[in-house]
Protein backbone atom coordinates (compact mmCIF):
# COMPACT_ATOMS: atom_id res chain seq x y z
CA UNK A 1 101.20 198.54 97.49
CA UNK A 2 103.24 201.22 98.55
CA UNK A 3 104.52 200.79 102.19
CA UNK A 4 107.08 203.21 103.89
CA UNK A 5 109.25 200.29 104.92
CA UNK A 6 112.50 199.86 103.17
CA UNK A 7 114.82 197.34 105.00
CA UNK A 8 118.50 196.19 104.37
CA UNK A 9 117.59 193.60 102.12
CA UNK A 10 115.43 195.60 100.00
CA UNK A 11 118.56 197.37 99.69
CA UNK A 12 120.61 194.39 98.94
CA UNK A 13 118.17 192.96 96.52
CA UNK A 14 118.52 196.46 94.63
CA UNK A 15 121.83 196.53 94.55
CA UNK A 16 122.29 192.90 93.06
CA UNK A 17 119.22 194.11 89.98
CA UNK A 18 121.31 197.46 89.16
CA UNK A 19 125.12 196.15 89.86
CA UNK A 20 125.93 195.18 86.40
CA UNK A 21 124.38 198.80 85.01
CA UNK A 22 125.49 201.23 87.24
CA UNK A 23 129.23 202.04 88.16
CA UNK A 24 130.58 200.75 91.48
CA UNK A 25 132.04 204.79 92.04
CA UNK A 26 134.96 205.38 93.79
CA UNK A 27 136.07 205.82 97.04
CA UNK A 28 138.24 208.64 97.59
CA UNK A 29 140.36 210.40 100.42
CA UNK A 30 142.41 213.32 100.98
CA UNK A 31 145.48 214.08 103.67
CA UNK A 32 144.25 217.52 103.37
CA UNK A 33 140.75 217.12 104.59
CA UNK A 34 141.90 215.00 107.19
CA UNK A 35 144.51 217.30 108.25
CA UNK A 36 141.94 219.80 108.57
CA UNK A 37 139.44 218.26 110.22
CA UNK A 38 141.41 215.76 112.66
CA UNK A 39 139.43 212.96 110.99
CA UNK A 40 139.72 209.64 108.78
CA UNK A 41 137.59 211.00 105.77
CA UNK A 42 136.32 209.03 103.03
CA UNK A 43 133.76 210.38 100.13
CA UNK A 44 131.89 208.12 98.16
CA UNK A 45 131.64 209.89 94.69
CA UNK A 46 128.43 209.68 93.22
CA UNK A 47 129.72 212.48 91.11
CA UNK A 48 131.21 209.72 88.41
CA UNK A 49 128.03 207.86 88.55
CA UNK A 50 126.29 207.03 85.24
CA UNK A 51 124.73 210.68 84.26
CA UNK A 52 126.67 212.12 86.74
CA UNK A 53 124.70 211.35 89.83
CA UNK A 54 123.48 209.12 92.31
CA UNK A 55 120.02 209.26 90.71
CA UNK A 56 120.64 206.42 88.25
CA UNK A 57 120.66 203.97 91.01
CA UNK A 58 117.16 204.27 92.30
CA UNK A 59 115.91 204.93 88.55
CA UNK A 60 117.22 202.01 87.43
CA UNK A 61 115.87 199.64 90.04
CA UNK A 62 112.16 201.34 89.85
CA UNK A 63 112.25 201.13 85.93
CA UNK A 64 113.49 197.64 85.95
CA UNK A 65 110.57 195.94 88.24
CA UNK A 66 107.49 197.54 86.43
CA UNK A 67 106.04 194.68 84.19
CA UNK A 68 106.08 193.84 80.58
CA UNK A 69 103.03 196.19 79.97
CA UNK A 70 103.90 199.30 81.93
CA UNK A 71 107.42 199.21 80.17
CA UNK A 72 105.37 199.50 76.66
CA UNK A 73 103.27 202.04 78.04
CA UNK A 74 105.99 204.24 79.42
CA UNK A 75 106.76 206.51 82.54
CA UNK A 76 106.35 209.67 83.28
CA UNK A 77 108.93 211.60 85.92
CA UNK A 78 109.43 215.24 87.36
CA UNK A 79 112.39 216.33 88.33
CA UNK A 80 114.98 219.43 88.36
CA UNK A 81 117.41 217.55 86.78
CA UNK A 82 119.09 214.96 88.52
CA UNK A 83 116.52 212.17 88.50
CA UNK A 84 115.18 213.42 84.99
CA UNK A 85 118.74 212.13 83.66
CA UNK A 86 118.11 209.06 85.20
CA UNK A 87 114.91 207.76 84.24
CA UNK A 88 115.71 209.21 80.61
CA UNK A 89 118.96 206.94 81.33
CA UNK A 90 117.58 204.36 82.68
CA UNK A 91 114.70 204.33 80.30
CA UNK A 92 116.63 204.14 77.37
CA UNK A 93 118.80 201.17 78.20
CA UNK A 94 115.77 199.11 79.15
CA UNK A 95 113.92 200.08 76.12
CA UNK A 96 111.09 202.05 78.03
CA UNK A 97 109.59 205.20 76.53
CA UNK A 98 109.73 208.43 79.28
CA UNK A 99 108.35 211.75 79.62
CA UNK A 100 110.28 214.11 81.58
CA UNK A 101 108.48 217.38 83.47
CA UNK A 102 111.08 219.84 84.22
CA UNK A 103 111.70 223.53 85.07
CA UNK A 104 111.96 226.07 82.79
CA UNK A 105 114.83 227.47 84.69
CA UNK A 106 116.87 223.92 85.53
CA UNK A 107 120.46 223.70 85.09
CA UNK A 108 121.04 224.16 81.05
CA UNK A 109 123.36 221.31 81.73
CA UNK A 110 120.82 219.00 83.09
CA UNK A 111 118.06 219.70 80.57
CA UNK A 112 120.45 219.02 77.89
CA UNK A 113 121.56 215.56 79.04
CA UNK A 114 117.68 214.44 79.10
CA UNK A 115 117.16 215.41 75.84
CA UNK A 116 120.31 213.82 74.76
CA UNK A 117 119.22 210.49 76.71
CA UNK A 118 116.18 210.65 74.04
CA UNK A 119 113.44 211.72 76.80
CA UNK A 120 110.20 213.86 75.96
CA UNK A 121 111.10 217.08 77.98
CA UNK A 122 107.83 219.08 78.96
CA UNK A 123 108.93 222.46 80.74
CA UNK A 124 107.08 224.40 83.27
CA UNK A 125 107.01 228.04 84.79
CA UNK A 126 106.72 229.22 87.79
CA UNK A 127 103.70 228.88 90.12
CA UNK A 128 102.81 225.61 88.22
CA UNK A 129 102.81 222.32 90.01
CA UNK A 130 105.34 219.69 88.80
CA UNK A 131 103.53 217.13 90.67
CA UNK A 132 100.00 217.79 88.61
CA UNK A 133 101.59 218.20 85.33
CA UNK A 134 103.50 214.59 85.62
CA UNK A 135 99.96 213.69 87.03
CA UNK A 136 97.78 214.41 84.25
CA UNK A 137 100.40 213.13 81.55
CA UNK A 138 100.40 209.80 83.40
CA UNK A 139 96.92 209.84 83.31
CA UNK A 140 95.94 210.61 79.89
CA UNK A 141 99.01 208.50 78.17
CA UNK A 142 98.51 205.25 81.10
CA UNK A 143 102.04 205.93 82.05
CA UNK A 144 103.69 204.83 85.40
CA UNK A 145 104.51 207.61 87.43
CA UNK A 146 108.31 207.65 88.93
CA UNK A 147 108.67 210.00 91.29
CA UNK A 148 111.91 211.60 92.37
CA UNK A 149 112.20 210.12 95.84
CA UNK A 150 109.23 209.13 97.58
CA UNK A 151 108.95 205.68 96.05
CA UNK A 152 110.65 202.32 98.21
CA UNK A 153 112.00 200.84 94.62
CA UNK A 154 113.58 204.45 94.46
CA UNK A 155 114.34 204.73 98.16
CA UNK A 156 116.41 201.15 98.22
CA UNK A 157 118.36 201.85 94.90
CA UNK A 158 119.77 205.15 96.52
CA UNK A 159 120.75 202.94 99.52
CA UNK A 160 123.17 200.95 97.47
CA UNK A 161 126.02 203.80 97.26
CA UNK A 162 125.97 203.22 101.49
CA UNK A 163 126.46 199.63 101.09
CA UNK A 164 128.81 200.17 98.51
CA UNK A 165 131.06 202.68 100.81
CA UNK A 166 130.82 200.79 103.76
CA UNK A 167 131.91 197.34 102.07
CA UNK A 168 135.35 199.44 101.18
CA UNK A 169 135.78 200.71 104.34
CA UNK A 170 134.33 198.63 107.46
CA UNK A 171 132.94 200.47 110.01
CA UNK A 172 132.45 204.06 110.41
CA UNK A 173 131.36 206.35 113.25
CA UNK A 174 129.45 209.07 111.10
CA UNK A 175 128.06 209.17 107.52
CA UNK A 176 127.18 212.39 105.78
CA UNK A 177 124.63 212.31 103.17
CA UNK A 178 122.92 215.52 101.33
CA UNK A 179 119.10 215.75 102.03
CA UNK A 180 116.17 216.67 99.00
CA UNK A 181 113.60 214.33 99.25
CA UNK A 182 115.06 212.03 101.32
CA UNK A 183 115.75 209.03 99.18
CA UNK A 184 119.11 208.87 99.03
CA UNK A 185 119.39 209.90 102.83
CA UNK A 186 117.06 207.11 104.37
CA UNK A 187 118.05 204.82 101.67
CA UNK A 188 121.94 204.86 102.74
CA UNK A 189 120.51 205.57 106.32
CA UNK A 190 118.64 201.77 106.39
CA UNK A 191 121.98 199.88 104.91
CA UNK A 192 124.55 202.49 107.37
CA UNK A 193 122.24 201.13 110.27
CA UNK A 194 122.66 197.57 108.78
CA UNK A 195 126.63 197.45 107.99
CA UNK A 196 127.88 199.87 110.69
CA UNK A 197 125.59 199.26 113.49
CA UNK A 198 126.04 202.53 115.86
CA UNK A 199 127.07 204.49 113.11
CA UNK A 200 125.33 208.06 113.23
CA UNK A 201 123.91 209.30 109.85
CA UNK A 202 123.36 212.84 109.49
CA UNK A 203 121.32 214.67 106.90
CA UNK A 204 122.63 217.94 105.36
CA UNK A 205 120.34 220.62 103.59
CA UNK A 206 121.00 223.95 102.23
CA UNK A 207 119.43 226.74 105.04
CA UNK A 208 116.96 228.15 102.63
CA UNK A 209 115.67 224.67 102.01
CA UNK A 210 115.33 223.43 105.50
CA UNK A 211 111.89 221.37 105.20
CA UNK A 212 113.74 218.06 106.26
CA UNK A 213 115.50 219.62 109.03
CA UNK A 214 112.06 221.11 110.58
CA UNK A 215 110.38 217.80 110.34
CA UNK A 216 112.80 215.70 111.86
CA UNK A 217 113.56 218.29 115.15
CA UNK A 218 109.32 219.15 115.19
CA UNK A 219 108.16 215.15 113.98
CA UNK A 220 105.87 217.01 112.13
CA UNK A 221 106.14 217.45 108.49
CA UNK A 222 106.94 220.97 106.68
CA UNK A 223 107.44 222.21 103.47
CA UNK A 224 109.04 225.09 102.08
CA UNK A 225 108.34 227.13 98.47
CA UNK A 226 110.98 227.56 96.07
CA UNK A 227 113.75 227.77 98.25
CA UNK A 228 116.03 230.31 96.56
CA UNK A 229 119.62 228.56 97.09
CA UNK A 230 122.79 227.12 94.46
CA UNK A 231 121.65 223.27 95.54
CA UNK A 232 119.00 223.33 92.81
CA UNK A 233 118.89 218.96 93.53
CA UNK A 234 117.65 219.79 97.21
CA UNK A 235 114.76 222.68 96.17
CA UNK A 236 112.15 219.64 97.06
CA UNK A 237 109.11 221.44 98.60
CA UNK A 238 108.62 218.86 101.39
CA UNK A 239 109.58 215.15 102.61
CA UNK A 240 107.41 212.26 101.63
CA UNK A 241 105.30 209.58 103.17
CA UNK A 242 107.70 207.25 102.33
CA UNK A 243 110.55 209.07 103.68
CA UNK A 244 109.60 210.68 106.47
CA UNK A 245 108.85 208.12 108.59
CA UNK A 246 112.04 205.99 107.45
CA UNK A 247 114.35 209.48 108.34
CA UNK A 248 112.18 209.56 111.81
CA UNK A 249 113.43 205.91 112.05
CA UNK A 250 117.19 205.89 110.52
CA UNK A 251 118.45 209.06 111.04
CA UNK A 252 120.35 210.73 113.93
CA UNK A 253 120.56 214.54 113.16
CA UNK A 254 120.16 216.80 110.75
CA UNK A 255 121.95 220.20 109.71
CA UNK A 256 122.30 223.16 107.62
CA UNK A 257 124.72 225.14 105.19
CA UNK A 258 124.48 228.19 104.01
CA UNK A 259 125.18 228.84 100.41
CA UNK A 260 128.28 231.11 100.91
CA UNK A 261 129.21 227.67 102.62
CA UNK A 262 128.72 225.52 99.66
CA UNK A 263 130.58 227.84 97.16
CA UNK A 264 133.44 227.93 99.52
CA UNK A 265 133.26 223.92 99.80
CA UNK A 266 132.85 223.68 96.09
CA UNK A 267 135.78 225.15 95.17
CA UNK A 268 137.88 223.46 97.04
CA UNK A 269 137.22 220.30 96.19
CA UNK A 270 137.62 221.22 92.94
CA UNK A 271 141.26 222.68 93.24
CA UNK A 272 141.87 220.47 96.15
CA UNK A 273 140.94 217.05 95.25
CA UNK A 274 140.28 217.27 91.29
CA UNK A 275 137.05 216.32 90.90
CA UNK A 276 134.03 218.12 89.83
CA UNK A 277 130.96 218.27 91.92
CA UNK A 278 127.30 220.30 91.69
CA UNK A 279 126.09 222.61 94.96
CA UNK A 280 123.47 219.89 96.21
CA UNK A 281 126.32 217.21 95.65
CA UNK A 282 128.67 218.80 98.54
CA UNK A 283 126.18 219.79 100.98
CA UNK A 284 127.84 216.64 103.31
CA UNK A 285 131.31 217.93 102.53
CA UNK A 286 129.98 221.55 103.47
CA UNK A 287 129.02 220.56 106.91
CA UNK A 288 132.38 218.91 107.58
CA UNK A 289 134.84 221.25 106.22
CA UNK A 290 133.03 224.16 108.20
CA UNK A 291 132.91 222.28 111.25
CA UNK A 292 129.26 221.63 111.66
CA UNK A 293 130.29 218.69 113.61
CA UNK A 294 133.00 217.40 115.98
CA UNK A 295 134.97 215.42 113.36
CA UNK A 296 138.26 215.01 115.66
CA UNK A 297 139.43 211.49 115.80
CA UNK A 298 136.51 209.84 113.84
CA UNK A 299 136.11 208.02 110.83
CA UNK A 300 133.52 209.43 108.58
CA UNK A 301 131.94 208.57 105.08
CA UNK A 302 130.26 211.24 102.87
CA UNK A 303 128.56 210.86 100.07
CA UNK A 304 128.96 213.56 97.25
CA UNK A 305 126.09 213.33 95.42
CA UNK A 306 126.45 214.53 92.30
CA UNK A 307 128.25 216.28 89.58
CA UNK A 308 125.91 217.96 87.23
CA UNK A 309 127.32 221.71 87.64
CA UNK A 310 126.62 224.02 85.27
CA UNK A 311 130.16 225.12 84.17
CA UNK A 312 129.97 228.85 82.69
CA UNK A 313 127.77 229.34 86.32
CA UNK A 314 131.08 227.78 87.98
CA UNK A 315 133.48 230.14 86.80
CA UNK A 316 131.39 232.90 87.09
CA UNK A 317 131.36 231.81 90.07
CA UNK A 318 134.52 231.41 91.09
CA UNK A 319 135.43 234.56 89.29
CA UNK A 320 133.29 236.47 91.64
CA UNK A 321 134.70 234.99 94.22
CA UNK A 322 137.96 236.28 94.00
């Protein structure tokens, strides 16, 4: 039965089922970012996760509960990208046929790393419904539906990279964590709460895409259509029943960044600290470098999300830029 509540030990349960398959990521700081924002910074990088993101995580520990028959069966997923890696991941190493619904227009990067993970790919154009296409496949082929975040199996995976950050560094006053779905944000939000009790966790979404941040300031849940912004990962029409009420619960505040704000974050991180990240992936790191919040004197965790960027995008990018 699916049930919105995900607790800590759901979380710690998930972590001990995916620990010896997915990569314990590293920690990482930077005198820089302190210097610049008067903080004690630390970013858990999701970004050298297995297929590049934190995705795998909550794939994994969905795929590896369902039973004997719905593994011979299959699954079905939707996804722009991110979580289609995953399951096709995920899927492969437990031996678990998958059929993937994606965009027509996702990240060439992402598409190709599905197929290469030996998932079915089924694209779709615009004005079609992800949701019904993964729907009907499920349906006619007896598949299990995985969706991308509104799912607790997929909800407590996300929540081990929290646990994981917060066993490195003890306590910390703020966590940072980008905002889709919701699954990685409540997720981490229900093990912050756990580890680092008065610890405030703050959601971050991209301004076009601000669905998460209207429900949690209204309690009401909205959506938003095709959100036209870089962070393809947070383009998620609206929240879930499954997240939702856990973000209501587990969440202090959430914010927004504008794109401009992303690129800017983006590539400094990149010449900065070395490592390659994806818009969605920074959206944390936005709101901290550009002073979304008071930063001065606290230590703060943020997750970076992901590093699935499209790289002849990023130096076009960056070219333009200049």
């Amino acid at each position: 039965m699916q049930t919105s509540e995900v607790t800590y030990q759901d979380v710690a349960a998930a972590h001990e089922r995916i620990k010896a398959h997915a990569r314990r990521t590293p920690v990482m700081d930077s005198a820089t970012v302190n210097a610049l924002t008067g903080a004690t910074v630390y970013f858990k990088c999701e970004n050298f996760q297995r297929m590049g993101a934190f995705k795998f995580r909550g794939a994994y520990n969905a795929l590896s509960q369902l039973s004997p028959q719905a593994r011979e069966r299959g699954v079905v997923a939707f996804s722009s990208g991110n979580h289609a890696q995953a399951v096709a991941l995920a899927g492969r190493m437990l031996g678990i046929p998958r059929v993937i619904v994606m965009p027509q227009d996702a990240p060439r990067v992402k598409l190709e790393a599905t197929r290469g993970y030996g998932a079915q790919v089924v694209t779709y154009g615009p004005g079609e419904s992800r949701e019904a296409i993964a729907k009907r496949i499920a349906e006619e082929k007896g598949m299990t539906l995985i969706p991308p975040f509104n799912h607790p199996h997929i909800v407590a995976g996300q929540g081990t990279a929290a646990k994981e950050l917060l066993e490195e560094t003890g306590p910390l006053d703020m966590l940072l964590v980008p905002c889709g779905g919701g699954g990685l944000l409540t997720g981490c939000a229900v093990a912050a709460k756990h580890l680092s009790p008065g610890i405030q966790v703050i959601g971050v979404e991209p301004e076009a895409g601000d669905d998460a941040t209207r429900s949690f300031k209204s309690k009401t849940l909205q959506s938003v259509k095709a959100p036209p912004t870089i962070a393809d990962g947070a383009r998620t029409e609206s929240m879930g029943d499954v997240t939702f009420p856990l973000m209501l619960r587990h969440v202090d505040d959430m914010l927004t960044v504008s794109d401009a704000e992303l690129q800017k974050t983006l590539f400094f991180l990149w010449e900065r600290m070395k490592f390659i990240c994806e818009p969605t992936g920074v959206l944390g790191a936005a709101a901290l470098l550009e002073k979304k919040i008071d930063a001065r004197g606290q230590r703060i965790g943020v997750v970076i999300s992901g590093g699935n960027v499209d790289l002849d995008w990023a130096a076009s990018a960056r070219l333009n830029c200049r």
